[in-house]
C-alpha atoms as a PDB file:
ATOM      1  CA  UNK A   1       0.000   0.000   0.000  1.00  0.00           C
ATOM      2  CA  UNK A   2       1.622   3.178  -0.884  1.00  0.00           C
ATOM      3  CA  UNK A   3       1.958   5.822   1.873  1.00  0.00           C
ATOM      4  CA  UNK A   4       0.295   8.693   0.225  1.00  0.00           C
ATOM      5  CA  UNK A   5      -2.788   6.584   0.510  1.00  0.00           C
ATOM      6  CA  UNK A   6      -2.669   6.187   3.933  1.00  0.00           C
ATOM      7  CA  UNK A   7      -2.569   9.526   4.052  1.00  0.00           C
ATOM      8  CA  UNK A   8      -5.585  10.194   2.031  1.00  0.00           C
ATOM      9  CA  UNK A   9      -7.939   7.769   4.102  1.00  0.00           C
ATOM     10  CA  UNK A  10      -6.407   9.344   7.567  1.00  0.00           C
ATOM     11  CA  UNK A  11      -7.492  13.130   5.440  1.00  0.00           C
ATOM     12  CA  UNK A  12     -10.872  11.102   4.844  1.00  0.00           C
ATOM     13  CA  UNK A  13     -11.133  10.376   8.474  1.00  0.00           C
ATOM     14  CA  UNK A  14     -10.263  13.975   9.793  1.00  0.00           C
ATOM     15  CA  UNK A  15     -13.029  15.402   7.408  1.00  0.00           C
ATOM     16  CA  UNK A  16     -16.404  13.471   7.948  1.00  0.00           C
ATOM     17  CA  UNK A  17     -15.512  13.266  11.532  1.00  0.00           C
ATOM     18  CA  UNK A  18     -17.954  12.547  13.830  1.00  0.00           C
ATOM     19  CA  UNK A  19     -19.355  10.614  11.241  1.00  0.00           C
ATOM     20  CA  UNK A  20     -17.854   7.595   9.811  1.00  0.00           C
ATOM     21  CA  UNK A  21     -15.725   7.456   6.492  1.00  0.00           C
ATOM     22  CA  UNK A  22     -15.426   4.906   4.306  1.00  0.00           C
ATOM     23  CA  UNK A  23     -14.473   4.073   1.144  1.00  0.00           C
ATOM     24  CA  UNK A  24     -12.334   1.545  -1.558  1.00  0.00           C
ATOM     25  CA  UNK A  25      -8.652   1.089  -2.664  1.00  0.00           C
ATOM     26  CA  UNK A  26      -8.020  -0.326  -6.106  1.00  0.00           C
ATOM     27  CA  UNK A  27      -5.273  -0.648  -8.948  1.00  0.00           C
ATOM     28  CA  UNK A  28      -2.307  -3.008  -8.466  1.00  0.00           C
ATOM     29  CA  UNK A  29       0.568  -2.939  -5.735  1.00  0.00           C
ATOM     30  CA  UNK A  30       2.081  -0.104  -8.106  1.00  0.00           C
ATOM     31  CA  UNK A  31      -0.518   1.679  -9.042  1.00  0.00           C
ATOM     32  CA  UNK A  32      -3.753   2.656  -6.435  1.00  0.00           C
ATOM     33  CA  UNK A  33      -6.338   4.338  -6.497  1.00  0.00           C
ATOM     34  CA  UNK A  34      -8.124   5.540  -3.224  1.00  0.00           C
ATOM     35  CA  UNK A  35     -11.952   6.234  -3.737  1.00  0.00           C
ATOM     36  CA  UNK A  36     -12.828   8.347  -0.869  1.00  0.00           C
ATOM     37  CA  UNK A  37     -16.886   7.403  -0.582  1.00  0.00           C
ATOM     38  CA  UNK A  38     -20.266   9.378   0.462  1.00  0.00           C
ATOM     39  CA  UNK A  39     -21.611   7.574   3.277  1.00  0.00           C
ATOM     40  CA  UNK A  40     -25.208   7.405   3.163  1.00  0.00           C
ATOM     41  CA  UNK A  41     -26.130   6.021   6.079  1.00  0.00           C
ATOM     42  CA  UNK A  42     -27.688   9.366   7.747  1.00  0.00           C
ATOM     43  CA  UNK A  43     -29.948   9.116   4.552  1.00  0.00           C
ATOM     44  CA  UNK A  44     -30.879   5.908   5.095  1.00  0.00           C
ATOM     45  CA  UNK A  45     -31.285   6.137   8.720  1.00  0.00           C
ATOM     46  CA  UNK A  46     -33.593   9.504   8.229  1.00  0.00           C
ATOM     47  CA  UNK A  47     -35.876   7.453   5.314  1.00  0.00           C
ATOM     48  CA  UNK A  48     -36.551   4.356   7.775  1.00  0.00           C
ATOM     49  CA  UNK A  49     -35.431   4.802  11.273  1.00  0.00           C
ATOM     50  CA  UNK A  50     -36.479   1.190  12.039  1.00  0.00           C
ATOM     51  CA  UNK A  51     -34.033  -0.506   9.333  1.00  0.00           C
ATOM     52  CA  UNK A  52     -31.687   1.705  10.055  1.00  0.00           C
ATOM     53  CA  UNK A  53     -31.960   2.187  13.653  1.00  0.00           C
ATOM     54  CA  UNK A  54     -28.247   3.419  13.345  1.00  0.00           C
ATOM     55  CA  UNK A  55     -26.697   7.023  11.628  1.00  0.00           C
ATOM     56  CA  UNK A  56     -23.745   7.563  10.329  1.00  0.00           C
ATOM     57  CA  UNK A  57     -21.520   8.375  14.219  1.00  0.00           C
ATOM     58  CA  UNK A  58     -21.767   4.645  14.552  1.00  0.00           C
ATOM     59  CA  UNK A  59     -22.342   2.776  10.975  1.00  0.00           C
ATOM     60  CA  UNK A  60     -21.512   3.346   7.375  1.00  0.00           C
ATOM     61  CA  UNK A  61     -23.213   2.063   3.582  1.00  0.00           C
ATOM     62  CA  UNK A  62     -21.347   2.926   0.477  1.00  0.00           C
ATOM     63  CA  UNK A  63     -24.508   3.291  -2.200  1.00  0.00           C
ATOM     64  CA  UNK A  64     -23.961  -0.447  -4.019  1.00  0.00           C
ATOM     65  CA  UNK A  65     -24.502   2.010  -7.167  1.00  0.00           C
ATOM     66  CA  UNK A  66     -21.393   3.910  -6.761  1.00  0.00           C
ATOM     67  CA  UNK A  67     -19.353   0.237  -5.587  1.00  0.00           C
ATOM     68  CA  UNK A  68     -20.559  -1.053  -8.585  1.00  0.00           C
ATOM     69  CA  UNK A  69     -19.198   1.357 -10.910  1.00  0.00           C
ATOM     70  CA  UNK A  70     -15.871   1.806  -8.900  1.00  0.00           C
ATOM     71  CA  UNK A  71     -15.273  -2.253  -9.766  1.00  0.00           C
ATOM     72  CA  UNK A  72     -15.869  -1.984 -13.405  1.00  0.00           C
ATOM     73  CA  UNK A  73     -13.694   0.964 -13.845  1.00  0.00           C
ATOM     74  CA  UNK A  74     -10.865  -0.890 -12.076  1.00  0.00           C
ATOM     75  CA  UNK A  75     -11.237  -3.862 -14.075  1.00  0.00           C
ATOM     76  CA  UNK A  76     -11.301  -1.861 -17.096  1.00  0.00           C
ATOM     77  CA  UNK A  77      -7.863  -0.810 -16.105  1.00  0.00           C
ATOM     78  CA  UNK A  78      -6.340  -3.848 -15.680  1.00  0.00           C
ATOM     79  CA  UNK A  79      -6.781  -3.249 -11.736  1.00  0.00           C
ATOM     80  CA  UNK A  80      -8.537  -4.922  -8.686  1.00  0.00           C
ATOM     81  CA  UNK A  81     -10.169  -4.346  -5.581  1.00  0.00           C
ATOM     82  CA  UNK A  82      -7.369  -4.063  -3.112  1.00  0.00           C
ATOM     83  CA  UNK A  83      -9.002  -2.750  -0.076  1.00  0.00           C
ATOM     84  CA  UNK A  84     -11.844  -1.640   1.715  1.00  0.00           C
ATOM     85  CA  UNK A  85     -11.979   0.985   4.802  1.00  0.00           C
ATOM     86  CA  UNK A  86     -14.038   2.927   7.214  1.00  0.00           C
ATOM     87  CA  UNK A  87     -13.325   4.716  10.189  1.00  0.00           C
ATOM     88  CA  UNK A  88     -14.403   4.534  14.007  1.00  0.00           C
ATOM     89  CA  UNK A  89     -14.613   7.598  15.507  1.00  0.00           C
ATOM     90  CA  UNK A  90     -14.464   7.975  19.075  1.00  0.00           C
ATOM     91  CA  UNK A  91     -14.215   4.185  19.499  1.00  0.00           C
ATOM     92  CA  UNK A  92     -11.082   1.559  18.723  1.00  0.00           C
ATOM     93  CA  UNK A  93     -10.070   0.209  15.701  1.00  0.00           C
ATOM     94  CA  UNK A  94     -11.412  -3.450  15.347  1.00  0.00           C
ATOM     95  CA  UNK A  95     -13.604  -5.530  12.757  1.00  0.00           C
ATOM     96  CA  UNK A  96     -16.950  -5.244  14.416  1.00  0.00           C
ATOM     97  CA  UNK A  97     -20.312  -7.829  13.951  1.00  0.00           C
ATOM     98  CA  UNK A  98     -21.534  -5.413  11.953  1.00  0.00           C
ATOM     99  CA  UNK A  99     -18.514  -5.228   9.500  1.00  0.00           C
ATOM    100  CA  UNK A 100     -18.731  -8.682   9.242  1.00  0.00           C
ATOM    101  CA  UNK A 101     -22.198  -8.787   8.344  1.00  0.00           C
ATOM    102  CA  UNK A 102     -21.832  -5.887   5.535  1.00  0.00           C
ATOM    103  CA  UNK A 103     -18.906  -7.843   3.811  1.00  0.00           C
ATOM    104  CA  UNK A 104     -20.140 -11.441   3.803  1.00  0.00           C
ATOM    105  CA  UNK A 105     -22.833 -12.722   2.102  1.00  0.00           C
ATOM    106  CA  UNK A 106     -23.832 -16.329   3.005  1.00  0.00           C
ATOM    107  CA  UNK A 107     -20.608 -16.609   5.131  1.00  0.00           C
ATOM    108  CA  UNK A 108     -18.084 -15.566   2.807  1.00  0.00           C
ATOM    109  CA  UNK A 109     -17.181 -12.019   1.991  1.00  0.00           C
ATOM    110  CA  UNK A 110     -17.526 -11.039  -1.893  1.00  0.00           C
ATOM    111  CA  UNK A 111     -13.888  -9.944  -2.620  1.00  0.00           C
ATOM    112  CA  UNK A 112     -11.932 -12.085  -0.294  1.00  0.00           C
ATOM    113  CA  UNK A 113      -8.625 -11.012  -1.845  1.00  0.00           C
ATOM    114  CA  UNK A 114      -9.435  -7.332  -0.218  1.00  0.00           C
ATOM    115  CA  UNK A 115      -7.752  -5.826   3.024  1.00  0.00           C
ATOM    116  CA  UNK A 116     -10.408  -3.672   5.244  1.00  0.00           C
ATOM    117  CA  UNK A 117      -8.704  -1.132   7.107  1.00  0.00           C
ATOM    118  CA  UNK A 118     -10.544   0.174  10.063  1.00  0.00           C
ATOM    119  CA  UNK A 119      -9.125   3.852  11.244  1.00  0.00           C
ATOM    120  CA  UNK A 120      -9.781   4.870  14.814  1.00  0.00           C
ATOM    121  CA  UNK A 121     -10.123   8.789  15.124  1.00  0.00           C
ATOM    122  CA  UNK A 122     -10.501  10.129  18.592  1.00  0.00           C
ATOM    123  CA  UNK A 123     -11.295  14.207  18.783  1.00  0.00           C
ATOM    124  CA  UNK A 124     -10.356  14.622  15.415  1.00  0.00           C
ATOM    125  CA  UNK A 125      -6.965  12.953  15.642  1.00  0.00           C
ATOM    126  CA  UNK A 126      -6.067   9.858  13.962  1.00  0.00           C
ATOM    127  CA  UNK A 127      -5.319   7.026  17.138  1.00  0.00           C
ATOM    128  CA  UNK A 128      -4.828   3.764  15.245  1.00  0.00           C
ATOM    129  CA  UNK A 129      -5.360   2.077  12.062  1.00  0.00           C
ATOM    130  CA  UNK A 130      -5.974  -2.178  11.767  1.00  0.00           C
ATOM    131  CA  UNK A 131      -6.050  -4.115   8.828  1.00  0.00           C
ATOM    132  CA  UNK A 132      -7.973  -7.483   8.523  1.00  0.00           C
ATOM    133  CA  UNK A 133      -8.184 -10.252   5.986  1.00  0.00           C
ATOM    134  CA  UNK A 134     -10.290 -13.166   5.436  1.00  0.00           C
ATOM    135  CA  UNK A 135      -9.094 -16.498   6.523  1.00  0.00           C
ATOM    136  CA  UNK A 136     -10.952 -18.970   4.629  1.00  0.00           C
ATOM    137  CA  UNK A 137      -9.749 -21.893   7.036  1.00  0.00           C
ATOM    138  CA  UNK A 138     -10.692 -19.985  10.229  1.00  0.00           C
ATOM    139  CA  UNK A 139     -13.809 -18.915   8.019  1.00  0.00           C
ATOM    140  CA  UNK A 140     -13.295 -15.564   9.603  1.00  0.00           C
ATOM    141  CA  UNK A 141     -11.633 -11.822   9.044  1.00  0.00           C
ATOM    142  CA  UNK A 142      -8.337 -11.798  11.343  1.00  0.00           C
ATOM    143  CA  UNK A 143      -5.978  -8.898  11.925  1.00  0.00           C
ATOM    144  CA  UNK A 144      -2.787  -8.736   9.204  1.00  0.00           C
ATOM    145  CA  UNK A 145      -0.329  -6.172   8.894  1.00  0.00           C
ATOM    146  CA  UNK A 146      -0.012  -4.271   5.886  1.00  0.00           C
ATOM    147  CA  UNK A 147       3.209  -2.492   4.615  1.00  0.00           C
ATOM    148  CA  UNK A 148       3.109   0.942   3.190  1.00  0.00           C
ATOM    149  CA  UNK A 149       5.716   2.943   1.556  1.00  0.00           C
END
């Protein structure tokens, strides 16, 4: 992962705190692209309360519109899905339930090739970043470390 991308998600973070950021990575280990995202959960949340009991402090949606066209412009250009991230502000950086449920889809997530990096932002300051990955054996998403350069 190049550094300047790191950089851009952390920017991301800074910028839609209190709310949660999120967005994609793609391209190839020399070339990446970071897609910074809208996250529409407050919309959601405000059209059906009951759904979507939660807004966008504690929860994020990337519209499956936008995802969708991110993916076939990468492919297009020879790239991939590399990674997936959001940010938890005020709160630690971990892969919660709910991640898990928004990435998998009978069990298994639908790019399982992809890194999601979780940022934790605390007052508007960037506290930690974690990176998971699915392990197909332990049928779950476990922490990894990622370099960046």
């Amino acid at each position: 992962m190049r550094k300047n991308i790191i950089e851009k998600i952390f920017q991301h973070a800074i910028e839609t705190y209190p709310d949660e950021c999120c967005g994609l990575i793609t391209g190839d280990e020399n070339n990446q692209t970071v897609h910074l995202c809208e996250n529409i959960q407050n919309r959601l949340h405000a059209e059906d309360p009951v759904r979507h009991p939660r807004d966008a402090r504690t929860a994020y949606v990337i519209d499956r519109k936008v995802v969708e066209e991110i993916i076939s412009s990468a492919k297009r250009q020879g790239g991939k899905i590399m990674a997936f991230y959001h940010s938890h502000p005020e709160h630690e950086a971990y892969f919660s339930e709910e991640d898990v449920k928004a990435q998998t889809v009978f069990g298994e997530p639908e790019f399982p090739e992809a890194i999601h990096i979780v940022i934790s932002i605390m007052d508007r300051k960037i506290h930690d970043m974690k990176c998971f990955k699915w392990d197909r054996d332990q049928q779950g998403f476990i922490k990894t470390v990622i370099e960046y350069k």
